[in-house]
N, C-alpha and C. Protein backbone atom coordinates (compact mmCIF):
# COMPACT_ATOMS: atom_id res chain seq x y z
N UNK A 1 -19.64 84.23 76.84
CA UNK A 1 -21.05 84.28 76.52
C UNK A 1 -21.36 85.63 75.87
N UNK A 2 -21.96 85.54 74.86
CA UNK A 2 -22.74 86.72 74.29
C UNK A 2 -23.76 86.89 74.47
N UNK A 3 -23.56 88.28 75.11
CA UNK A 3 -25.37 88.82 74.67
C UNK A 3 -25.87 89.73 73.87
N UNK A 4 -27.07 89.85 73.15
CA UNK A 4 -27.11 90.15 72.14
C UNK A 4 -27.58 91.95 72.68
N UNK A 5 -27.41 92.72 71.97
CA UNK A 5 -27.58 94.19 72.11
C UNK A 5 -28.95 94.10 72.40
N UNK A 6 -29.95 93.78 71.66
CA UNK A 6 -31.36 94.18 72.35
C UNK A 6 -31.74 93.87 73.91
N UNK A 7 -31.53 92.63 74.28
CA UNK A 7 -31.16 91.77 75.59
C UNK A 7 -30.27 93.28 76.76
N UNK A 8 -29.34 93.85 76.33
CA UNK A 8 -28.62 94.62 77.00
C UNK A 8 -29.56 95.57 77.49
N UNK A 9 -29.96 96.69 75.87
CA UNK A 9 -30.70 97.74 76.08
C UNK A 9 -32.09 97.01 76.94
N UNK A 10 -33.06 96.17 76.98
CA UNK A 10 -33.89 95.94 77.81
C UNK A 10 -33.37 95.69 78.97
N UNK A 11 -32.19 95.33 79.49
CA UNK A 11 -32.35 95.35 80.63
C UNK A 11 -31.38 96.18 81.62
N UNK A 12 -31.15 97.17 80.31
CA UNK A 12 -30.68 98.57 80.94
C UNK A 12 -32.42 99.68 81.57
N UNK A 13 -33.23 99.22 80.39
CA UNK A 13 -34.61 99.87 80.60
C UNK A 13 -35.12 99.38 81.65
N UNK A 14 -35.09 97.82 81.95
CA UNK A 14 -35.59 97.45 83.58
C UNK A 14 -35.06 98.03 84.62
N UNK A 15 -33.71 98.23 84.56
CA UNK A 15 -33.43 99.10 85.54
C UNK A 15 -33.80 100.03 86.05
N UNK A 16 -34.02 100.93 84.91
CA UNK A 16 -34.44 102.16 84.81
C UNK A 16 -35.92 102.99 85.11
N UNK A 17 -36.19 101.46 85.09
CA UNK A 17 -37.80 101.55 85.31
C UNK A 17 -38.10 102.00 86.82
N UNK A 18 -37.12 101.81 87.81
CA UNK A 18 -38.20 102.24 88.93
C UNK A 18 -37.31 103.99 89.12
N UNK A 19 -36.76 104.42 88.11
CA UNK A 19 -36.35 105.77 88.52
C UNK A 19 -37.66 106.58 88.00
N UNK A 20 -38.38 105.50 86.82
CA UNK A 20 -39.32 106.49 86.40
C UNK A 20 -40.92 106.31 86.46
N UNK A 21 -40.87 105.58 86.95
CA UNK A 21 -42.36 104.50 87.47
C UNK A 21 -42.95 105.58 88.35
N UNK A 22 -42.98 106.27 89.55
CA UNK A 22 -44.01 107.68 90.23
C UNK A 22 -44.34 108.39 89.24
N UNK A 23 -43.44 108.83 88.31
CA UNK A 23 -44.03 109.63 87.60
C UNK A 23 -44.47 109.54 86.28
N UNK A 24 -44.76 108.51 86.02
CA UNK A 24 -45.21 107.89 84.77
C UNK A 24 -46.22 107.47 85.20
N UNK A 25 -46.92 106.85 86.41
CA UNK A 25 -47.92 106.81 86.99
C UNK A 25 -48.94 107.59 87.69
N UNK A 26 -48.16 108.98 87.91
CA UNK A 26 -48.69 110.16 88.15
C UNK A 26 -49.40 110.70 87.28
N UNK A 27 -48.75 110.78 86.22
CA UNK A 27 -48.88 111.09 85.07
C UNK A 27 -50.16 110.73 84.13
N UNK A 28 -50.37 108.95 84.02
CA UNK A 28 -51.22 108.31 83.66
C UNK A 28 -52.66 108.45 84.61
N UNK A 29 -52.55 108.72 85.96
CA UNK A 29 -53.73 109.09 86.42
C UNK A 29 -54.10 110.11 86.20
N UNK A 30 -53.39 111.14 86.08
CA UNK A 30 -53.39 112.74 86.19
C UNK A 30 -54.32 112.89 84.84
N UNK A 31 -53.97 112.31 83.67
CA UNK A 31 -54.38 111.95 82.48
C UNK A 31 -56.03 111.24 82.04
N UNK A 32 -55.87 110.08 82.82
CA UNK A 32 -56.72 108.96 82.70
C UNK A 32 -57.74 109.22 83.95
N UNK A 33 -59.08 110.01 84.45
CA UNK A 33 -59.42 109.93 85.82
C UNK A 33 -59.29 108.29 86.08
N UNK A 34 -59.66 107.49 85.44
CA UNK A 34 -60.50 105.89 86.67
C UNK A 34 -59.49 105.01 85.70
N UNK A 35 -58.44 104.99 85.73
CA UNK A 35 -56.91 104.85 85.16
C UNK A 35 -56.99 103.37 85.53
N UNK A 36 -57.09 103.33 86.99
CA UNK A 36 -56.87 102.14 87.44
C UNK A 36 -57.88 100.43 87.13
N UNK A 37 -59.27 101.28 86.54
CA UNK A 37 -60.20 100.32 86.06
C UNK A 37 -60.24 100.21 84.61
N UNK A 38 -59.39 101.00 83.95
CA UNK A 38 -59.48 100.46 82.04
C UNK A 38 -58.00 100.61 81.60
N UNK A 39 -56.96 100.53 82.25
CA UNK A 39 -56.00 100.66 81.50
C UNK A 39 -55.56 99.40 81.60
N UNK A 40 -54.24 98.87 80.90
CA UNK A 40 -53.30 97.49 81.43
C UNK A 40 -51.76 98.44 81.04
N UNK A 41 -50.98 98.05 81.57
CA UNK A 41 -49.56 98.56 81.48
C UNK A 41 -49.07 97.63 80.71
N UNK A 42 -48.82 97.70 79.42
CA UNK A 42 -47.82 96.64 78.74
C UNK A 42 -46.17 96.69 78.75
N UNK A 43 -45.89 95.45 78.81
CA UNK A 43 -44.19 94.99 79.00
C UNK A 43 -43.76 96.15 78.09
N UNK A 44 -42.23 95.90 78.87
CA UNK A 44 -41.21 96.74 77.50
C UNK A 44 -41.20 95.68 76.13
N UNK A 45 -41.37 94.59 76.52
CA UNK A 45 -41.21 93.45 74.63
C UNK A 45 -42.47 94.10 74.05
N UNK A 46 -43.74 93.71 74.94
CA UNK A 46 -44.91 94.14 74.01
C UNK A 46 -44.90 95.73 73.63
N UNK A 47 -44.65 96.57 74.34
CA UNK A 47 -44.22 98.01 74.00
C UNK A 47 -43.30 98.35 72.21
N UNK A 48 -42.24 97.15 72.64
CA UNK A 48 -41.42 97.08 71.73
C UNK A 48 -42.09 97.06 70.36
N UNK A 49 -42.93 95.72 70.67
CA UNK A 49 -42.82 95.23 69.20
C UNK A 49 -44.76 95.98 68.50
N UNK A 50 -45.13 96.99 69.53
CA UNK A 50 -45.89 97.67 69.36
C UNK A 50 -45.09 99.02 68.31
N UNK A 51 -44.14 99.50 68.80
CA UNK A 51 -43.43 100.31 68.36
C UNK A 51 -42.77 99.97 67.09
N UNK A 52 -42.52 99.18 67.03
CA UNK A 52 -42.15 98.17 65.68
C UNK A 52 -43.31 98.14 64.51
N UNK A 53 -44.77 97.86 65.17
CA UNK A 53 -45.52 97.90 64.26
C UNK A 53 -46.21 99.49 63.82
N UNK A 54 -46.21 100.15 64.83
CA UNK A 54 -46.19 101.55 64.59
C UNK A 54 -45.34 102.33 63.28
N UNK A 55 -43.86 101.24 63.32
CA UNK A 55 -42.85 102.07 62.33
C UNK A 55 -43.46 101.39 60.91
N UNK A 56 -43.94 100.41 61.06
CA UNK A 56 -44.06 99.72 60.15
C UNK A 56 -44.81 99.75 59.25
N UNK A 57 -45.88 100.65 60.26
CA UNK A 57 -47.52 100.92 59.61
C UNK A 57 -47.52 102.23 58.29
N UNK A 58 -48.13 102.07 57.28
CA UNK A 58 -47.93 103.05 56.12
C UNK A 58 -49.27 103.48 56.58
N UNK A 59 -49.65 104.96 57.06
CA UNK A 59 -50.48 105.64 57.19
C UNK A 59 -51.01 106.08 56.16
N UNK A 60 -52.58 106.02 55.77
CA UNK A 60 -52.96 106.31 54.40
C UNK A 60 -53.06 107.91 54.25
N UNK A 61 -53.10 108.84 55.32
CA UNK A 61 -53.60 110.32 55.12
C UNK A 61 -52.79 111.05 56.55
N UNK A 62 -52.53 111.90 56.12
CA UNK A 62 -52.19 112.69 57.25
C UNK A 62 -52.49 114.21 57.14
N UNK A 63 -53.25 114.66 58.88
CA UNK A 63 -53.57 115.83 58.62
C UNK A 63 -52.71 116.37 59.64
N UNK A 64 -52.71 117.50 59.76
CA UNK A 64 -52.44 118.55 61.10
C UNK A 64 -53.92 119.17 61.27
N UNK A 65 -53.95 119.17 62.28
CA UNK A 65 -55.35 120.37 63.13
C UNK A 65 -54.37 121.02 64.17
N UNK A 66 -54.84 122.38 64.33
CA UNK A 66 -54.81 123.47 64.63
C UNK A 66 -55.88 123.11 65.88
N UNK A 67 -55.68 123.37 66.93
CA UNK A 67 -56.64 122.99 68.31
C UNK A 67 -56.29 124.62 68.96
N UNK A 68 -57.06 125.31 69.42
CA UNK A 68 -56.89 126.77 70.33
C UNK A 68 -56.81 125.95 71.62
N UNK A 69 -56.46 125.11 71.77
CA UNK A 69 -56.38 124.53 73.68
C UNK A 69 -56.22 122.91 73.86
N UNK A 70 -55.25 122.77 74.70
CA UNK A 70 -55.08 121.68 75.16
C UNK A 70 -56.71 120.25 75.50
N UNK A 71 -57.65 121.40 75.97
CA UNK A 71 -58.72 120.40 76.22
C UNK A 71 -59.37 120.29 74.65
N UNK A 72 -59.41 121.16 74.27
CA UNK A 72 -60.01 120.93 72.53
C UNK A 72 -59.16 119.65 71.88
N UNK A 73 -58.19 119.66 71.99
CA UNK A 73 -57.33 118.69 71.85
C UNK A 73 -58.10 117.18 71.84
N UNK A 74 -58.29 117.30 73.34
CA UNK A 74 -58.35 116.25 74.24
C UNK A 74 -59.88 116.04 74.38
N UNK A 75 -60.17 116.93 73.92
CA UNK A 75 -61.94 116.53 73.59
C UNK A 75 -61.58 115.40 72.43
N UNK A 76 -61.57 116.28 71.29
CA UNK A 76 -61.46 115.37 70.02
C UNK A 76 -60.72 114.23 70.48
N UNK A 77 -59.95 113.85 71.00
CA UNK A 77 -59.34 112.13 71.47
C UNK A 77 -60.07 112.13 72.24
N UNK A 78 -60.85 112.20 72.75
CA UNK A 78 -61.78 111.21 74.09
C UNK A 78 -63.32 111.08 72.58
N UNK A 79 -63.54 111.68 72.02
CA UNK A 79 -64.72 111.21 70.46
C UNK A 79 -63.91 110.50 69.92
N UNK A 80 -62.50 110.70 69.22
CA UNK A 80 -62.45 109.99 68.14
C UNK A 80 -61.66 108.28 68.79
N UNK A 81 -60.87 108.25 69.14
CA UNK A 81 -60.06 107.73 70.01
C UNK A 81 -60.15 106.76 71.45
N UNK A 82 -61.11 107.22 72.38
CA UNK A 82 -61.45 106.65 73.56
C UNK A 82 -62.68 105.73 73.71
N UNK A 83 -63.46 105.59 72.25
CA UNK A 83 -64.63 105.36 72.13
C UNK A 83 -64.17 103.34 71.70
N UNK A 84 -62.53 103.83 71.82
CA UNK A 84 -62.28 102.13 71.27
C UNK A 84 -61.32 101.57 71.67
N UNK A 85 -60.35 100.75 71.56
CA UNK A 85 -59.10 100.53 72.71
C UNK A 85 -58.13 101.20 71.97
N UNK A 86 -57.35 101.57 72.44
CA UNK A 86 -56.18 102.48 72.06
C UNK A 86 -54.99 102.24 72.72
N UNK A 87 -53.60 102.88 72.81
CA UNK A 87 -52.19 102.76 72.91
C UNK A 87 -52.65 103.87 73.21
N UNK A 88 -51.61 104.70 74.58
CA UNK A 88 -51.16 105.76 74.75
C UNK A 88 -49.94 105.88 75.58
N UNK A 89 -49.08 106.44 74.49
CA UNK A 89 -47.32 106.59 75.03
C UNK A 89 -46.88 108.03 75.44
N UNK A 90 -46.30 108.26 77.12
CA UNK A 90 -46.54 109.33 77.43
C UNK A 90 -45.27 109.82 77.78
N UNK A 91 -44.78 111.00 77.11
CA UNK A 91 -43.22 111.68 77.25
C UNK A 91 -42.67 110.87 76.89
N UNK A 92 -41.17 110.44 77.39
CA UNK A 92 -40.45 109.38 77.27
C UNK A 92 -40.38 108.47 78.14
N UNK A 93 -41.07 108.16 79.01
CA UNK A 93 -41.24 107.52 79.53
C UNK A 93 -41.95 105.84 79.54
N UNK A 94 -42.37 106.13 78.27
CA UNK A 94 -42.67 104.14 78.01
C UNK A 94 -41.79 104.06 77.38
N UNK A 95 -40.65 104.26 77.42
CA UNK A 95 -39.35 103.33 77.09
C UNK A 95 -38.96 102.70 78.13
N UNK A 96 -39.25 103.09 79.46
CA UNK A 96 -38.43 102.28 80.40
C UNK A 96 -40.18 101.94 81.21
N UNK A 97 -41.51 102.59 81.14
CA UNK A 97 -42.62 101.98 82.13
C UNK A 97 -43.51 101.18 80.85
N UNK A 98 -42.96 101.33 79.64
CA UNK A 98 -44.51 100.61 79.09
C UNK A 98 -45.35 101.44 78.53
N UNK A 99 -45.90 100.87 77.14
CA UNK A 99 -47.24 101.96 76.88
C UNK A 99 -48.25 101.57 77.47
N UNK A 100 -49.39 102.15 77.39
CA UNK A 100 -50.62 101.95 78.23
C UNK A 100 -51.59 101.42 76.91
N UNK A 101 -52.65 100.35 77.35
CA UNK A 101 -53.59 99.66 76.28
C UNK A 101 -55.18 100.57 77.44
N UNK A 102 -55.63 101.16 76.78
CA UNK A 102 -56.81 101.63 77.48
C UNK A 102 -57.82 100.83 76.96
N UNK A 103 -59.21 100.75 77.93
CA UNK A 103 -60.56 100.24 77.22
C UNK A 103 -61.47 101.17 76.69
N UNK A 104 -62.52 101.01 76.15
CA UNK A 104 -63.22 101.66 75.92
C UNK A 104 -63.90 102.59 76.37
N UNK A 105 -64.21 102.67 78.09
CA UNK A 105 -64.58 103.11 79.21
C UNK A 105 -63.84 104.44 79.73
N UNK A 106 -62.45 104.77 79.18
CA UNK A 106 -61.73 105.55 79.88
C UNK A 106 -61.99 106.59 80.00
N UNK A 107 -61.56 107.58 81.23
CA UNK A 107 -62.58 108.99 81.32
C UNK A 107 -60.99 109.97 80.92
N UNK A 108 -60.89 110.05 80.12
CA UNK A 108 -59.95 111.11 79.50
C UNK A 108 -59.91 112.81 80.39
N UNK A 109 -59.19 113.22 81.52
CA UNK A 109 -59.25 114.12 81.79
C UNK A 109 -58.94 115.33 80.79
N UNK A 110 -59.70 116.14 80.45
CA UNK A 110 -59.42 117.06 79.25
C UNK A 110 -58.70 118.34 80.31
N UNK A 111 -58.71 118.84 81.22
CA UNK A 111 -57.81 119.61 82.14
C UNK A 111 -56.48 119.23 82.77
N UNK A 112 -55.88 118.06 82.14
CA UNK A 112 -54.26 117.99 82.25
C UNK A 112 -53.55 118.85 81.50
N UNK A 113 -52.72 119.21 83.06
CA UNK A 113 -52.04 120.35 82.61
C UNK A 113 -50.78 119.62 82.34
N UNK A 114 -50.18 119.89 80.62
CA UNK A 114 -48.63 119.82 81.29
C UNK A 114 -47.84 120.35 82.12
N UNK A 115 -47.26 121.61 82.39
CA UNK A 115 -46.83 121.98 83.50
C UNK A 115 -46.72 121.22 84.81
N UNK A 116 -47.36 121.51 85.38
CA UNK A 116 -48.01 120.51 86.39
C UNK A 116 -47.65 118.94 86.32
N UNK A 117 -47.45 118.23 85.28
CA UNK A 117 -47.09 117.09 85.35
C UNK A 117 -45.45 116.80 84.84
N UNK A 118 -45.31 117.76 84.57
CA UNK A 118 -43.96 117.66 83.60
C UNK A 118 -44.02 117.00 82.80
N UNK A 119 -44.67 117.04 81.87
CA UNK A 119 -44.81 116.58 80.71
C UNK A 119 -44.67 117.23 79.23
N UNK A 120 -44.60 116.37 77.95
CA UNK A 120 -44.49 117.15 76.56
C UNK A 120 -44.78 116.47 76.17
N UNK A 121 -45.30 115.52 76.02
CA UNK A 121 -45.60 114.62 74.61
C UNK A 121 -46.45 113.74 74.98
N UNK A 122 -47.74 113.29 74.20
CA UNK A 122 -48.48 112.34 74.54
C UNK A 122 -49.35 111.59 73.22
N UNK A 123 -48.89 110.73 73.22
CA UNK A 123 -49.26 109.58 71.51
C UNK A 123 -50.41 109.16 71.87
N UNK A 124 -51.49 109.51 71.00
CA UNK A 124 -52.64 108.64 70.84
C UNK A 124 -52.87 107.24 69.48
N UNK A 125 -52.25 106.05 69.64
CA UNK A 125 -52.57 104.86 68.92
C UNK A 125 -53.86 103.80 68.96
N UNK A 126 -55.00 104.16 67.63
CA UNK A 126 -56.22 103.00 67.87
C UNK A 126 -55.43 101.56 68.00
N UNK A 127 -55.75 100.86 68.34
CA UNK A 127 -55.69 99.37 68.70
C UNK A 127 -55.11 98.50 67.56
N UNK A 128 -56.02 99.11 66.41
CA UNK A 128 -55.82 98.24 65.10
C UNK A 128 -54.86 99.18 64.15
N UNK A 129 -54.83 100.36 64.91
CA UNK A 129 -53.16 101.63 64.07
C UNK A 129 -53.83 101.98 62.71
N UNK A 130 -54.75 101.98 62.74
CA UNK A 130 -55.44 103.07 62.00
C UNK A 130 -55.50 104.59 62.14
N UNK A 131 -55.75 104.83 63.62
CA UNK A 131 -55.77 106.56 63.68
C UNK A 131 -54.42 106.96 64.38
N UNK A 132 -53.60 107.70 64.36
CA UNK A 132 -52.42 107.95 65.05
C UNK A 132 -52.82 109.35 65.91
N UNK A 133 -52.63 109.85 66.91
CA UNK A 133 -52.24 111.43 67.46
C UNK A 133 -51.60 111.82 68.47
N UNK A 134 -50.97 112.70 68.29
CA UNK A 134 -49.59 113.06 69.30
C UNK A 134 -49.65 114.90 69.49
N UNK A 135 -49.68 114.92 70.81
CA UNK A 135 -49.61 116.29 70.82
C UNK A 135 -48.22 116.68 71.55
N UNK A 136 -47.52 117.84 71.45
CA UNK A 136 -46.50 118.18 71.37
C UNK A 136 -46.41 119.29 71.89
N UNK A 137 -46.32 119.16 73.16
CA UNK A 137 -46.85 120.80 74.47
C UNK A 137 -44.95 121.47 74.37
N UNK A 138 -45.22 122.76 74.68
CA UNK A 138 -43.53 123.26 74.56
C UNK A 138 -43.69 124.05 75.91
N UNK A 139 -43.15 123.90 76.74
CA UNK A 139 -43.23 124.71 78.05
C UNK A 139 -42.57 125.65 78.21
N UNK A 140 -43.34 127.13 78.49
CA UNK A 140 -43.70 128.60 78.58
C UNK A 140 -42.76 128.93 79.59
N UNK A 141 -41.97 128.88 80.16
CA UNK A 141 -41.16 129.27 81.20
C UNK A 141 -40.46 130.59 81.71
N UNK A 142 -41.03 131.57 80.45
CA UNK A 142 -40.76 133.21 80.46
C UNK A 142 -42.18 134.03 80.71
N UNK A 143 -41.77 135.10 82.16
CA UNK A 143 -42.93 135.91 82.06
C UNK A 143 -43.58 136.69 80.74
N UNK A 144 -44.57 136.97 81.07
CA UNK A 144 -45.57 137.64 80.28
C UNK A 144 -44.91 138.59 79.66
N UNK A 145 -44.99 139.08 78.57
CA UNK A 145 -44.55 140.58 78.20
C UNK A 145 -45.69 142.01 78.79
């Protein structure tokens, strides 16, 4: 019997899923205050073929902004971003828990710390993949000069 490579890698990722499920859920609350009333956790297929359409998508403009702070950041995604349903893929970890589909309602904590969560990376995707944003934290681990 053959099985086909994608079939494998998914259900190497199911496995894998409950090594990383506390803290991908930690994470998503830590993130999301009322997490538990507007988010849905989507499958690894729907994840997949979300990610698929992500690669797929030809973005018409791309900027960089310059943010002085993590909550400035996270202000601007809770205006531009939270006001509609969105994708949000957090560290590496929705490879093996799933991206998250938020509602409109979500209370975006703008005082998540990475540190504190162990975290680096967090994708903001509108619904319809029009707006993309990803911030990209690098953790400070040397005293002060």
């Amino acid at each position: 019997m053959k099985v086909d490579n994608y079939k494998k890698e998914l259900l190497y990722r199911k496995a894998q899923k409950s090594k990383h499920l506390d803290k991908f859920r930690s994470k998503m609350e830590n993130l999301i205050s009322n997490a538990k009333n507007c988010t849905t956790q989507l499958d690894l297929q729907e994840t997949d073929k979300l990610i698929r359409a992500i690669g797929a998508t030809h973005w018409p403009s791309s900027t960089n902004e310059d943010f002085s702070s993590t909550a400035d950041f996270f202000n601007h995604i809770k205006n531009e971003l939270l006001q509609q349903e969105c994708y949000i893929l957090i560290d590496d970890d929705w490879r093996y828990c799933g991206a998250i589909l938020t509602k409109n309602n979500c209370e975006l904590n703008i005082k998540y710390s990475f540190d504190e969560n162990h975290s680096d990376e967090i994708r903001f995707i509108s619904a319809d993949l029009s707006i993309f944003a990803s911030i990209d934290y690098i953790h400070n681990h040397y005293p002060p000069l």
